[in-house]
Protein backbone atom coordinates (compact mmCIF):
# COMPACT_ATOMS: atom_id res chain seq x y z
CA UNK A 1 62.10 -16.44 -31.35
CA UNK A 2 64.23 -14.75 -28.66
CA UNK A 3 65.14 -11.13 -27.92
CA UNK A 4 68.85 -11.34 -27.48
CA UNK A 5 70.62 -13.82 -28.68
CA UNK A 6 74.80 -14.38 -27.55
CA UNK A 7 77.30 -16.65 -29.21
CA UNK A 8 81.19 -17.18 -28.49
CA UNK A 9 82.51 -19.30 -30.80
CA UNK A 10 84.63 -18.62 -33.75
CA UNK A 11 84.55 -16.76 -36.46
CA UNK A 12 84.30 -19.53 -38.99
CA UNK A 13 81.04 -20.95 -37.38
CA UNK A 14 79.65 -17.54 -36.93
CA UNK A 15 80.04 -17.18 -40.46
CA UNK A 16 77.69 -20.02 -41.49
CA UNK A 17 75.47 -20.41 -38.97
CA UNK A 18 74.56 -16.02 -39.59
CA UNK A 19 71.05 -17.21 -41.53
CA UNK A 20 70.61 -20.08 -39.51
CA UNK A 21 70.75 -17.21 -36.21
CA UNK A 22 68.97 -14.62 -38.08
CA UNK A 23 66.04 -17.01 -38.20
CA UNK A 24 65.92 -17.61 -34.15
CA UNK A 25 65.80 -14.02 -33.38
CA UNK A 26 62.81 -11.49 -32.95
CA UNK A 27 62.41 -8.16 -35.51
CA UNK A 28 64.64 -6.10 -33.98
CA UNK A 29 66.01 -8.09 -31.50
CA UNK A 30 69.51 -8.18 -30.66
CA UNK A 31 72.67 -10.36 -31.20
CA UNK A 32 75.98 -10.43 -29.20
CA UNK A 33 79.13 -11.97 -31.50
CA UNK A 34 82.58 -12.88 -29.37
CA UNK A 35 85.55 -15.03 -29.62
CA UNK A 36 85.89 -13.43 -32.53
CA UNK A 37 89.95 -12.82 -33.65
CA UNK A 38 90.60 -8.99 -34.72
CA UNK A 39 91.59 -9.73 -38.12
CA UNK A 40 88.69 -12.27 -38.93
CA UNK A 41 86.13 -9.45 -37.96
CA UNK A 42 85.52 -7.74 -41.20
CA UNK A 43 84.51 -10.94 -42.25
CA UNK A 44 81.52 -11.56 -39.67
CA UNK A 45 80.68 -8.32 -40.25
CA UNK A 46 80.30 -8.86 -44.19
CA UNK A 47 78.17 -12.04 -42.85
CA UNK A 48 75.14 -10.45 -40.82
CA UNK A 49 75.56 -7.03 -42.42
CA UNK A 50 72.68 -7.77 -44.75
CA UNK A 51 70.74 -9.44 -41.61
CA UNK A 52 71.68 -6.71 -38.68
CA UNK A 53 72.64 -3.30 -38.06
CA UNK A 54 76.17 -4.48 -36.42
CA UNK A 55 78.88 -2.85 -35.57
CA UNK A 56 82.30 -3.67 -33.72
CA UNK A 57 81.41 -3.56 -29.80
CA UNK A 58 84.19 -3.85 -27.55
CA UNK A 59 88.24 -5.58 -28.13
CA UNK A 60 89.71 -6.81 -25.35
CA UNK A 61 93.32 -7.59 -26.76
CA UNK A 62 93.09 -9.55 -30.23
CA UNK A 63 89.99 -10.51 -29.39
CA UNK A 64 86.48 -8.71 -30.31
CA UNK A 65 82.52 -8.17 -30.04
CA UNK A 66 80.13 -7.98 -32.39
CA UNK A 67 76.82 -6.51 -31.54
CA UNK A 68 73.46 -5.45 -33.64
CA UNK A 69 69.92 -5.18 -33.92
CA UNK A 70 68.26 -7.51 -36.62
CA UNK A 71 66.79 -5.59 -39.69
């Protein structure tokens, strides 16, 4: 299992794989989300909310970061 653990793909993929990433990641290790569109981010949010404490990190345009500590 890792300690940080980055992904930039969209947020479709994100969405699926969030159990599949919770798995590869330490307790309370951290995750960094991008290439994530603005209006798609409430819905990767809803995704690892029950897996991470995650909130919006930085938006750079339409485009946005994601980044939490696994529960």
């Amino acid at each position: 299992q890792a300690d940080l653990l980055v992904a930039n793909i969209l947020a479709s993929p994100l969405v699926e794989l969030a159990p599949h990433l919770a798995t590869l990641i330490k307790p309370a290790g951290r995750i960094v989300l991008s290439g994530i569109l603005a209006e798609q981010a409430d819905e990767v949010l809803d995704a690892y909310a029950p897996l991470f404490d995650i909130e919006k990190f930085k938006q750079q345009d339409n485009w946005l970061c994601l980044a939490g500590n696994k529960k």
